[in-house]
Each structure stands twice: as structure tokens, then as C-alpha cells.
C-alpha atoms as a PDB file:
ATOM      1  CA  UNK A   1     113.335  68.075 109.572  1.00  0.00           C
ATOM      2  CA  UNK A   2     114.568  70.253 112.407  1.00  0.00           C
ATOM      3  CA  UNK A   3     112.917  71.742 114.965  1.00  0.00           C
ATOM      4  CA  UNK A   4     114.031  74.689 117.614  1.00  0.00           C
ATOM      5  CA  UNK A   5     113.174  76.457 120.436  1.00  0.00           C
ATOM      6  CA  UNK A   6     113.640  79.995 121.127  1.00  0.00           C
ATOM      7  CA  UNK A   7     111.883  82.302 123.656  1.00  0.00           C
ATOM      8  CA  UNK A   8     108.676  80.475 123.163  1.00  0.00           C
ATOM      9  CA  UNK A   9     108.581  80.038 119.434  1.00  0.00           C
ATOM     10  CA  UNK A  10     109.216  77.007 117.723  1.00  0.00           C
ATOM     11  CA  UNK A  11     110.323  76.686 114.526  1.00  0.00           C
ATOM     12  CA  UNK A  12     110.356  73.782 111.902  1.00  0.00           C
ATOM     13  CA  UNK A  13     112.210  73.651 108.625  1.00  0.00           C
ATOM     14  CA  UNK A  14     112.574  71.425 106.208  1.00  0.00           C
ATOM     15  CA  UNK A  15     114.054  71.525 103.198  1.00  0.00           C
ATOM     16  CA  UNK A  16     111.566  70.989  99.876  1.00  0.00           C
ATOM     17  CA  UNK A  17     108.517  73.125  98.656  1.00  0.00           C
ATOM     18  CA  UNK A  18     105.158  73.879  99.682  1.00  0.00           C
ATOM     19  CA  UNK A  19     102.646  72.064  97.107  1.00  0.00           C
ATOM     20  CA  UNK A  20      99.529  73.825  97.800  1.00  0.00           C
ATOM     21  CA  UNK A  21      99.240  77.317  96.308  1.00  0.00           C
ATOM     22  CA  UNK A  22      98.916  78.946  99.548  1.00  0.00           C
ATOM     23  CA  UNK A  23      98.699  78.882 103.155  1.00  0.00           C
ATOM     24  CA  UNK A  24      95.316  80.989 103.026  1.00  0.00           C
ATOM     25  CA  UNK A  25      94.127  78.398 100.415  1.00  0.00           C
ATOM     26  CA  UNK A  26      94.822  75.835 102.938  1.00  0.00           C
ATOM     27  CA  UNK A  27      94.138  77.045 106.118  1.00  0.00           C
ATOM     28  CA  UNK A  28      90.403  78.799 104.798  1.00  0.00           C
ATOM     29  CA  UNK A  29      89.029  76.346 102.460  1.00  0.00           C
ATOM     30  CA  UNK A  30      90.711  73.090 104.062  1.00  0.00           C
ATOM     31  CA  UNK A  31      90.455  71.208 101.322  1.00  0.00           C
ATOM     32  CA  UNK A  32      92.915  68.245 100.450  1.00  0.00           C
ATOM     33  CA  UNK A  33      95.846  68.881  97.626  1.00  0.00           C
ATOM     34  CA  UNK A  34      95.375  67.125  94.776  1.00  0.00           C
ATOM     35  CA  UNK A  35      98.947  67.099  93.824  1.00  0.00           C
ATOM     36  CA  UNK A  36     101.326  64.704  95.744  1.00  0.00           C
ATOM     37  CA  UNK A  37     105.015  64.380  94.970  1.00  0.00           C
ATOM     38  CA  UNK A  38     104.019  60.469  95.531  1.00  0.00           C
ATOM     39  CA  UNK A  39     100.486  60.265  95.653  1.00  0.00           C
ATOM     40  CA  UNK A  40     100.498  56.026  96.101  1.00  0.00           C
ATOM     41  CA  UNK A  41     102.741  56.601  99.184  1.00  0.00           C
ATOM     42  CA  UNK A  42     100.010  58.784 100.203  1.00  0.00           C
ATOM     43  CA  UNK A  43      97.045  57.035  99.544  1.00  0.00           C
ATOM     44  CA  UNK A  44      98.877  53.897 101.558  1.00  0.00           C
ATOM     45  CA  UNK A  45      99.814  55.652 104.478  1.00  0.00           C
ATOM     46  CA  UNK A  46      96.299  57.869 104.384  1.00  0.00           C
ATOM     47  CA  UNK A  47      94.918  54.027 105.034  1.00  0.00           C
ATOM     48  CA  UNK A  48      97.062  53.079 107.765  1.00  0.00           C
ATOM     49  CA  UNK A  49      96.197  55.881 109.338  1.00  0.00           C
ATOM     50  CA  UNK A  50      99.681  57.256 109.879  1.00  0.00           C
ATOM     51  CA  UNK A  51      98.969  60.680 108.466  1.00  0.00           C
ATOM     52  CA  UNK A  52      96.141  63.014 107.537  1.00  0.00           C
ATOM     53  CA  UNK A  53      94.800  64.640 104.543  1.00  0.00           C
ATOM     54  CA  UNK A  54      97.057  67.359 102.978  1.00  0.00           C
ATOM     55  CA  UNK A  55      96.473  70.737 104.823  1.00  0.00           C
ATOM     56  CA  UNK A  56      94.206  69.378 107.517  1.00  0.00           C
ATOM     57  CA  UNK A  57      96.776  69.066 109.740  1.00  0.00           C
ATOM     58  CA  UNK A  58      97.909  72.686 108.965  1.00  0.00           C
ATOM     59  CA  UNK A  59      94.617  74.083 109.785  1.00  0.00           C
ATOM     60  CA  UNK A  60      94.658  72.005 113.225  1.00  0.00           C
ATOM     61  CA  UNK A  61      97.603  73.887 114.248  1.00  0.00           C
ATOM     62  CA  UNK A  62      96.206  77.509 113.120  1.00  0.00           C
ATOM     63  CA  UNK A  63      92.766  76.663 115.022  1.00  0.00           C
ATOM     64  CA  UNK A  64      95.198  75.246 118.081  1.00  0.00           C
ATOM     65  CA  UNK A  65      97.002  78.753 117.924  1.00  0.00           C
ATOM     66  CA  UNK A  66      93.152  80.866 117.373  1.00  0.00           C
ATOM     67  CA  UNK A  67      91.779  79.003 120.673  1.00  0.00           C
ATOM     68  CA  UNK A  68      94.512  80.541 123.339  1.00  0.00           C
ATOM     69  CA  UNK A  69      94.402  83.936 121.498  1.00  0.00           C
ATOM     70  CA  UNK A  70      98.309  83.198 120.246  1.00  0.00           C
ATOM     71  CA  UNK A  71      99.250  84.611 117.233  1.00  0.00           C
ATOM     72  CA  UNK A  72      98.815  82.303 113.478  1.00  0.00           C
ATOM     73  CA  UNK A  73     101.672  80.356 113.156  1.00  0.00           C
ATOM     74  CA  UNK A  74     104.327  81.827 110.347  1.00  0.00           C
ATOM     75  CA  UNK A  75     105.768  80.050 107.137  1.00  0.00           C
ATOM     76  CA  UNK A  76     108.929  81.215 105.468  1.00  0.00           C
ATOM     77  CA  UNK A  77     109.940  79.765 101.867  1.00  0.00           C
ATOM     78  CA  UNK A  78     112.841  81.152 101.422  1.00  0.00           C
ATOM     79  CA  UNK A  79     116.668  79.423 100.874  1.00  0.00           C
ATOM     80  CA  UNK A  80     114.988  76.416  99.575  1.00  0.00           C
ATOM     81  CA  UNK A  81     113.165  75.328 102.532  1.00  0.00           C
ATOM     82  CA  UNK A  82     109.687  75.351 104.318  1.00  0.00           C
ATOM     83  CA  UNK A  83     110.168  76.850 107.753  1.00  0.00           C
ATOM     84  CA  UNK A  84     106.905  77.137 110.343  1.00  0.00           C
ATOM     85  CA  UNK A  85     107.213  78.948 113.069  1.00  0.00           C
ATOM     86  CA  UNK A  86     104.484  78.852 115.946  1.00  0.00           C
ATOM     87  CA  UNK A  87     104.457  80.959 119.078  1.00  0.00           C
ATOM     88  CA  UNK A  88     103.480  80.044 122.384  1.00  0.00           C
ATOM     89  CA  UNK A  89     102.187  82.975 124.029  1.00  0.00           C
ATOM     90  CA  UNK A  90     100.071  86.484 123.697  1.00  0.00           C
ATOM     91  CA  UNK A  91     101.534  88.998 122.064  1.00  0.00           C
ATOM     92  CA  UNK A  92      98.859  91.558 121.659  1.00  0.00           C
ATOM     93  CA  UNK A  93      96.414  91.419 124.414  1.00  0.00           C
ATOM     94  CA  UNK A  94      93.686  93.603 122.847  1.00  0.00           C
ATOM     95  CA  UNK A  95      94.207  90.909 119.722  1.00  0.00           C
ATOM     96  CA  UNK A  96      93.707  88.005 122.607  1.00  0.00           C
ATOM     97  CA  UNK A  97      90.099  90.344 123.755  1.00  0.00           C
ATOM     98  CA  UNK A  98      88.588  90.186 120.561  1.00  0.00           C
ATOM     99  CA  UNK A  99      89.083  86.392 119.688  1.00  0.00           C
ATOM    100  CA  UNK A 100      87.663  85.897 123.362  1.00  0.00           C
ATOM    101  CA  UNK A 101      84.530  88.167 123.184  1.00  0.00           C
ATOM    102  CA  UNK A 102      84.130  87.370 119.438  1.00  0.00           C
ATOM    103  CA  UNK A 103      83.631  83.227 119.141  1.00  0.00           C
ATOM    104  CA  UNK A 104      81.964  83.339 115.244  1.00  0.00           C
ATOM    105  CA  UNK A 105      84.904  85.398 113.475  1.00  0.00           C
ATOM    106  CA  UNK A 106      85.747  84.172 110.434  1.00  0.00           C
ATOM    107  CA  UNK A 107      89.129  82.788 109.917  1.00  0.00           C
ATOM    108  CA  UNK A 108      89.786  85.016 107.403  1.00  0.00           C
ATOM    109  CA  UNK A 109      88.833  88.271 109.459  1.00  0.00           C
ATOM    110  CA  UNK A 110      91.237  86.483 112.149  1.00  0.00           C
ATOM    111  CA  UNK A 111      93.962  86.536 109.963  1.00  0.00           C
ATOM    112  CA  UNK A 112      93.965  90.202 108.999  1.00  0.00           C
ATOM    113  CA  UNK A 113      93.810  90.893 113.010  1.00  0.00           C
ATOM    114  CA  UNK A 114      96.573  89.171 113.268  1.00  0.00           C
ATOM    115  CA  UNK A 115      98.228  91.034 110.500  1.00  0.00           C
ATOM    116  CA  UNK A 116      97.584  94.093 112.291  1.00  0.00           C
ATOM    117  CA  UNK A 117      98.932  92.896 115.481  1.00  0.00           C
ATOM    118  CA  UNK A 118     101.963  91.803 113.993  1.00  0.00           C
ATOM    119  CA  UNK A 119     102.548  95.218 111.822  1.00  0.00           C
ATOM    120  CA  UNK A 120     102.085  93.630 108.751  1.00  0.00           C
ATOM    121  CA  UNK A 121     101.423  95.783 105.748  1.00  0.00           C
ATOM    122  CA  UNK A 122      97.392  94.692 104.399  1.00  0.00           C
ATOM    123  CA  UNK A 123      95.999  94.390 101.403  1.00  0.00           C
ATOM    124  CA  UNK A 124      93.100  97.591  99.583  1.00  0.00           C
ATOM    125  CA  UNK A 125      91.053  94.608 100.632  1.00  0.00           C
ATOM    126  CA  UNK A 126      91.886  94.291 103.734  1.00  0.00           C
ATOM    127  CA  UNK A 127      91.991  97.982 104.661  1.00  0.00           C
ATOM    128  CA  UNK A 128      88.267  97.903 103.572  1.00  0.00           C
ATOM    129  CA  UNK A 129      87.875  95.686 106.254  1.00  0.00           C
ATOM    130  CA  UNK A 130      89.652  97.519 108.944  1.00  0.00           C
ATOM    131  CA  UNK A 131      87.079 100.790 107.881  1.00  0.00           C
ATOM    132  CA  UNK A 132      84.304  98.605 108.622  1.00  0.00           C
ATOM    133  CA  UNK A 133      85.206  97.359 111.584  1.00  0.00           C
ATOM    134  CA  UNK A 134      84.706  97.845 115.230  1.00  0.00           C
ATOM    135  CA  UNK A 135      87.562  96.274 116.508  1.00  0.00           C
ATOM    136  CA  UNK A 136      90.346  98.134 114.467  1.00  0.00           C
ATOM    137  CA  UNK A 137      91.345 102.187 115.076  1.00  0.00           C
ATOM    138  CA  UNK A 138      93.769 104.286 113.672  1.00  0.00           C
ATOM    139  CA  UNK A 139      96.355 106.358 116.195  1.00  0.00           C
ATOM    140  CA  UNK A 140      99.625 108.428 114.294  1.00  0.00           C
ATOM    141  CA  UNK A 141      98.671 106.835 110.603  1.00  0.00           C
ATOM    142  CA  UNK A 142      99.011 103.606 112.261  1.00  0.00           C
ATOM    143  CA  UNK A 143      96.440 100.585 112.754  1.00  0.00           C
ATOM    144  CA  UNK A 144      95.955  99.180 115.483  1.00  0.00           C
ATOM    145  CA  UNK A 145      93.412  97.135 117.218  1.00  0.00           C
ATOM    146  CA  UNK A 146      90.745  98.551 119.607  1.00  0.00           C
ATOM    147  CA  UNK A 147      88.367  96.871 122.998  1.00  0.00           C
ATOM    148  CA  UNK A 148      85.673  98.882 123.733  1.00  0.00           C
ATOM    149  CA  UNK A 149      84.845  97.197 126.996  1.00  0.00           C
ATOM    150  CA  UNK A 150      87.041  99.088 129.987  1.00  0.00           C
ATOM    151  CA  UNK A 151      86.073  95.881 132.159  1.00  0.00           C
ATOM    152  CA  UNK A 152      88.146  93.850 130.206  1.00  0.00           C
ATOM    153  CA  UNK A 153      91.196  95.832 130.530  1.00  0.00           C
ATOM    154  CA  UNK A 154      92.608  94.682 133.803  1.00  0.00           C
ATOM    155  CA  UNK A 155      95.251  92.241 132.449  1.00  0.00           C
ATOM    156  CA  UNK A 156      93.053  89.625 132.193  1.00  0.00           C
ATOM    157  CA  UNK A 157      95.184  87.669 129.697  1.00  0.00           C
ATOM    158  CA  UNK A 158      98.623  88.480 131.909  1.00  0.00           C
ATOM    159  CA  UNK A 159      99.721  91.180 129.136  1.00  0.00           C
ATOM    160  CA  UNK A 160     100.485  94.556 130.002  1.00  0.00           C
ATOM    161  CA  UNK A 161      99.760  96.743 126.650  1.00  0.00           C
ATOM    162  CA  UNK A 162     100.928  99.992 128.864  1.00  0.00           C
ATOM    163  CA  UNK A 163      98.470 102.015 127.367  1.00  0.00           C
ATOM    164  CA  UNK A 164      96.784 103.096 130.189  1.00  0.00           C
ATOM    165  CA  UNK A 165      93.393 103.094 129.116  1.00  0.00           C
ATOM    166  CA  UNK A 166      93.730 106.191 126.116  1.00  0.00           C
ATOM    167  CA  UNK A 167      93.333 104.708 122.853  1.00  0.00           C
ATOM    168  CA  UNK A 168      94.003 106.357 119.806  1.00  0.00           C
ATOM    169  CA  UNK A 169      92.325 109.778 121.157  1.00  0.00           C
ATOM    170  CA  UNK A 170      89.447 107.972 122.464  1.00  0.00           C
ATOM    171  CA  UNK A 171      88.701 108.178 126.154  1.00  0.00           C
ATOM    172  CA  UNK A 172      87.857 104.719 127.089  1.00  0.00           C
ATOM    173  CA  UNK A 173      86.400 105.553 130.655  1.00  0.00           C
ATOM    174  CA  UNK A 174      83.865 108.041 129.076  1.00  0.00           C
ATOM    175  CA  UNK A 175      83.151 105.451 126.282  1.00  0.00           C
ATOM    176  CA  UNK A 176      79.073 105.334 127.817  1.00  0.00           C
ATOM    177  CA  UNK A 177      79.154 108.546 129.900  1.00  0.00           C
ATOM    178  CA  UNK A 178      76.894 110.589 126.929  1.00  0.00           C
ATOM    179  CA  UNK A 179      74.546 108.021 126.587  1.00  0.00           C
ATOM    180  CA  UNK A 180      73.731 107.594 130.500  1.00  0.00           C
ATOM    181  CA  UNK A 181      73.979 111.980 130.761  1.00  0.00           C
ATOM    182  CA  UNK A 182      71.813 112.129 127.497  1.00  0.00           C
ATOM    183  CA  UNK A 183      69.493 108.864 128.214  1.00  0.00           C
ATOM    184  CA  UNK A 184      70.053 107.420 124.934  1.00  0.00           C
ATOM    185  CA  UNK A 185      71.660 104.443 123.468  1.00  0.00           C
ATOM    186  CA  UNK A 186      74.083 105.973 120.924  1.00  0.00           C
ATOM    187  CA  UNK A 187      75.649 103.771 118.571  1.00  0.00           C
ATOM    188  CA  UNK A 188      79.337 102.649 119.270  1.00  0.00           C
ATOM    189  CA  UNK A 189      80.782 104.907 116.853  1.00  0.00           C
ATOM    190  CA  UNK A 190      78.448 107.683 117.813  1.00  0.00           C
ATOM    191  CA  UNK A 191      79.938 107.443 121.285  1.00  0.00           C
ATOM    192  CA  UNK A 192      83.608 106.953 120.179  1.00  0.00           C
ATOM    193  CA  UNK A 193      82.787 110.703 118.194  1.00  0.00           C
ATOM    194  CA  UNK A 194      81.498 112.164 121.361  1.00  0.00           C
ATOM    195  CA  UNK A 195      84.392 110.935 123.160  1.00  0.00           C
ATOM    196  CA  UNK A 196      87.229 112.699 120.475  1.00  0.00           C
ATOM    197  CA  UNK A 197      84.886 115.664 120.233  1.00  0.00           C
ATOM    198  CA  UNK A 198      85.013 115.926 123.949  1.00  0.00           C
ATOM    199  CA  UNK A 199      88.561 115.900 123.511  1.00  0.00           C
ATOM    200  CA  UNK A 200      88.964 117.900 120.949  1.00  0.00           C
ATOM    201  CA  UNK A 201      85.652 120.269 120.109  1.00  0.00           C
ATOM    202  CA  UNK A 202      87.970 121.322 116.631  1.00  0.00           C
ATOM    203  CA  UNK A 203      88.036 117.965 115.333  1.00  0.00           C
ATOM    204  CA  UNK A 204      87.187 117.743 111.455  1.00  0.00           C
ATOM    205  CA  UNK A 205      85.127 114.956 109.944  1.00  0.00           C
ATOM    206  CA  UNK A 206      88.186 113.469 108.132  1.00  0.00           C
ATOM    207  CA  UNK A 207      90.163 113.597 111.229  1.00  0.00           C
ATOM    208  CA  UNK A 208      87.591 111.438 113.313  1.00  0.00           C
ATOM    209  CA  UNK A 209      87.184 109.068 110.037  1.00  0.00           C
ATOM    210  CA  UNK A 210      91.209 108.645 110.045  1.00  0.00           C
ATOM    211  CA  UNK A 211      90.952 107.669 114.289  1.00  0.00           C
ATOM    212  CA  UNK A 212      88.140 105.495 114.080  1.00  0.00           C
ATOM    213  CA  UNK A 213      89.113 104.167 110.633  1.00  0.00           C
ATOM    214  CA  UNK A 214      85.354 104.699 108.852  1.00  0.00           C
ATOM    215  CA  UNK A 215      84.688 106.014 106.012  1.00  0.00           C
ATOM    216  CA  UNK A 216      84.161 110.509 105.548  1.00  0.00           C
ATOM    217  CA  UNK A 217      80.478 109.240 104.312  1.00  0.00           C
ATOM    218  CA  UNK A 218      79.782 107.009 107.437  1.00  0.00           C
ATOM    219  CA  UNK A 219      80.775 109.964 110.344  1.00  0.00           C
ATOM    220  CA  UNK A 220      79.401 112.454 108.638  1.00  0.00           C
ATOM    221  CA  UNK A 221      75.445 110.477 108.425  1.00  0.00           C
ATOM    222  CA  UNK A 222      76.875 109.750 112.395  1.00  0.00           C
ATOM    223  CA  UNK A 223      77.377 113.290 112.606  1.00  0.00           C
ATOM    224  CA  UNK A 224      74.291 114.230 110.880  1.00  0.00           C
ATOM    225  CA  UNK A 225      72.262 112.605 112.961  1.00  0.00           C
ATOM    226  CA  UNK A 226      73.969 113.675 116.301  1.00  0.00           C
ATOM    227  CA  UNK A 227      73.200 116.873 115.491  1.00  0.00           C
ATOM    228  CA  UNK A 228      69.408 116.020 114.739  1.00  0.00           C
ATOM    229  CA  UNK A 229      69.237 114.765 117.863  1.00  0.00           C
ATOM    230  CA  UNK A 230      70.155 117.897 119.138  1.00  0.00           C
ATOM    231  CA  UNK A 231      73.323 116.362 120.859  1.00  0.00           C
ATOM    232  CA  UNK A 232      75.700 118.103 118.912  1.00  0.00           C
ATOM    233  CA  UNK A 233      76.314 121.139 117.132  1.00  0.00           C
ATOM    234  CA  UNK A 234      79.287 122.585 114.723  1.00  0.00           C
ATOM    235  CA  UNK A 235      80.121 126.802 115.672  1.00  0.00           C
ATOM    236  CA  UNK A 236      81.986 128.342 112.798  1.00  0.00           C
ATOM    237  CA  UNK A 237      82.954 126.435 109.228  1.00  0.00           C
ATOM    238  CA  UNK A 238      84.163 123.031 108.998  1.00  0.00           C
ATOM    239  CA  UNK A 239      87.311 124.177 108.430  1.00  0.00           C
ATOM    240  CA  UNK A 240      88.083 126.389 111.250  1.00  0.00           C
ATOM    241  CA  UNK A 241      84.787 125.968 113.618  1.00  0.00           C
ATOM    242  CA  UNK A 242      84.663 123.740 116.570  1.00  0.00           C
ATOM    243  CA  UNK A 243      82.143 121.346 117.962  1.00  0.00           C
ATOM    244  CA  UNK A 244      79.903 121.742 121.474  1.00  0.00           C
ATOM    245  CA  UNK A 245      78.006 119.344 123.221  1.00  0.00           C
ATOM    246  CA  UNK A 246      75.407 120.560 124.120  1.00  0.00           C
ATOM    247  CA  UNK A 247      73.985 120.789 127.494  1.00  0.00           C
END
């Protein structure tokens, strides 16, 4: 095996195959590989206690790397070898937020944040996710992860993200301003779509559903019932009206 060091990632590789069918099968369901190259080598040194159970190790590592908010390790099969590569530091601090305000995520939900923090392209599945999920906002046709909390933004994982505070059209510092100048608790995506209408009073229903990656069906019921409430209303079509807030 050989191991290196470079700009705090370390990287093993060894030549050989990797048994199980996956690293998701592995790292989610944990469960030991029934198929050993030499199972009664194995079995012996399982006894002694000199190793662990196939893929428990593995999951040790990516729970190691999900604890200090670093990104899940990477494995590369290529050129006839296994190569694992683990980083030792934050990369994304709005990724390093979430897994520290949000204890109970699955492991599976980590690793399409991580995905997303990393660029990766995802799965119909795993855009489904993103649509349905607070944490995740579209900006430019890309995805990227969101923090709602402004308190949390003063670089208290020693990352600078450089964005200032603006994400994805969203005015974070007015993120709870309607609800305190209406006296209601709206909804979190209620007051991300006061905060882009603010912005932006010709904003279309499809153009908020792109930014705040929902679905057309769930900002328009959002919508609908903003303007039931009387804290919206929509001057002109949909097409070429604009929005108000109204007073």
C-alpha cells in the first residue's frame, strides 16, 4: 500500500479490487461482505482481533470525516487499483453549518450534500431531494447549499465563503424582517419568497421555484396563501405583472 500527503489530503492506493458492490452499500447499510478473496485468513485474523469486519472500518472513517464537517472521503478504481483519498479540512463552510445545526441527518442525505459541495453531477433522485429541501438553493442553474441563520455566518468554522451574506437572490439580513413588520410566523419558504419578491416585485412563480429549488406546485399553494393572508398581491398577468407587498 502507499500512502501520501498533499495539501491536507491523504491518499491511499493499493493495487487489487474493491469486493463489495459499492461504497454506498458499505458505508449506509454497514453490513459485513460475504465474499472474501480468503475468507479462513479472515475468519483467523477476525479472532485475533487484528482486523475488523469488512466495511466497518470504512464507515468509521466516513463518520470520522461527518463529525468535523470535512468532506466524505473519495475512492478511485481506476488503473487497476483502489485509491482513498480523505481530506483534512472544510471545504464548504455552509456544508460544515448544516452537519452542525442538523445532528439526525441521514447518511445518505449527507452524502448528496456533499455531492453538491463538491460539484458533483446528482442523480433524478437526488435532485428530488434537493427540491425538498431546506438546506439546498439554486443561483445561475447551479446548486448550491443554503444557511438560513445570519448568526451563524461570522466564520465560525474559519472559512471565508466570500459571499457576503446574498445568497442566490435571497437577502439573508431580511430573512425575518416580514414576519416581525407583519406579526406572523411565515413559513421559511414563505419568507425566502418575500425576500426575492422584495427584490424583485416581477418575479414569476417558476423563477422563485428555480432559486429556492421547490417545486411550481409548492410556491404557488405558498403563494396562494400569501396572498390570502392579504400579504401579497400580483398587479398585471403572470407573465408581465409584478408583485407588491402590501402595506
Amino acid at each position: 500500500m502507499t500512502d501520501i500527503q498533499i495539501q491536507n489530503i491523504l491518499v491511499f492506493s493499493n493495487y487489487g479490487s474493491f469486493l463489495p458492490k459499492s461504497v454506498e452499500d458499505v458505508v449506509l447499510k454497514d453490513t459485513p461482505e460475504e465474499l472474501y478473496r480468503n475468507p479462513f485468513l479472515v475468519e483467523a485474523m477476525r479472532n485475533l482481533d487484528m482486523i475488523e469486519t469488512q466495511g466497518g472500518g470504512l464507515r468509521k472513517i466516513f463518520n470520522f470525516q461527518r463529525d468535523r464537517y470535512f468532506p466524505m472521503p473519495e475512492l478511485d478504481f481506476s488503473d487497476g487499483k483502489v485509491k482513498f483519498s480523505v481530506t483534512g479540512k472544510i471545504i464548504n463552510q455552509n456544508y460544515a453549518r448544516i452537519l452542525h445545526k442538523n445532528r439526525n441527518l441521514k447518511f445518505d442525505e449527507v452524502l448528496i450534500l456533499d455531492k453538491i459541495q463538491k460539484n458533483k453531477v446528482l442523480t433524478e433522485e437526488e435532485l428530488y431531494f434537493c427540491k425538498n429541501n431546506t438546506f439546498v438553493m439554486e443561483r445561475n442553474g447551479k446548486i448550491e447549499l443554503f444557511v438560513e441563520d445570519e448568526n451563524e455566518k461570522n466564520n465560525e468554522f474559519g472559512v471565508n465563503d466570500g459571499t457576503n451574506g446574498e445568497k442566490f437572490g435571497v437577502n439573508t439580513k431580511n430573512e425575518e424582517k416580514f414576519g416581525v413588520k407583519f406579526g406572523v410566523k411565515f413559513g421559511v419558504n414563505q419568507e425566502k419568497m418575500l425576500s426575492l419578491i422584495d427584490n424583485n416585485p416581477t418575479i414569476t412563480a417558476n423563477e422563485i421555484a428555480d432559486k429556492l429549488c421547490l417545486t411550481e406546485r409548492a410556491v404557488e399553494k405558498n403563494l396562494a396563501k400569501l396572498k390570502e393572508m392579504n400579504i401579497i398581491t400580483r398587479i398585471g398577468s403572470d407573465k408581465t405583472g409584478e408583485w407588491k407587498i402590501l402595506k
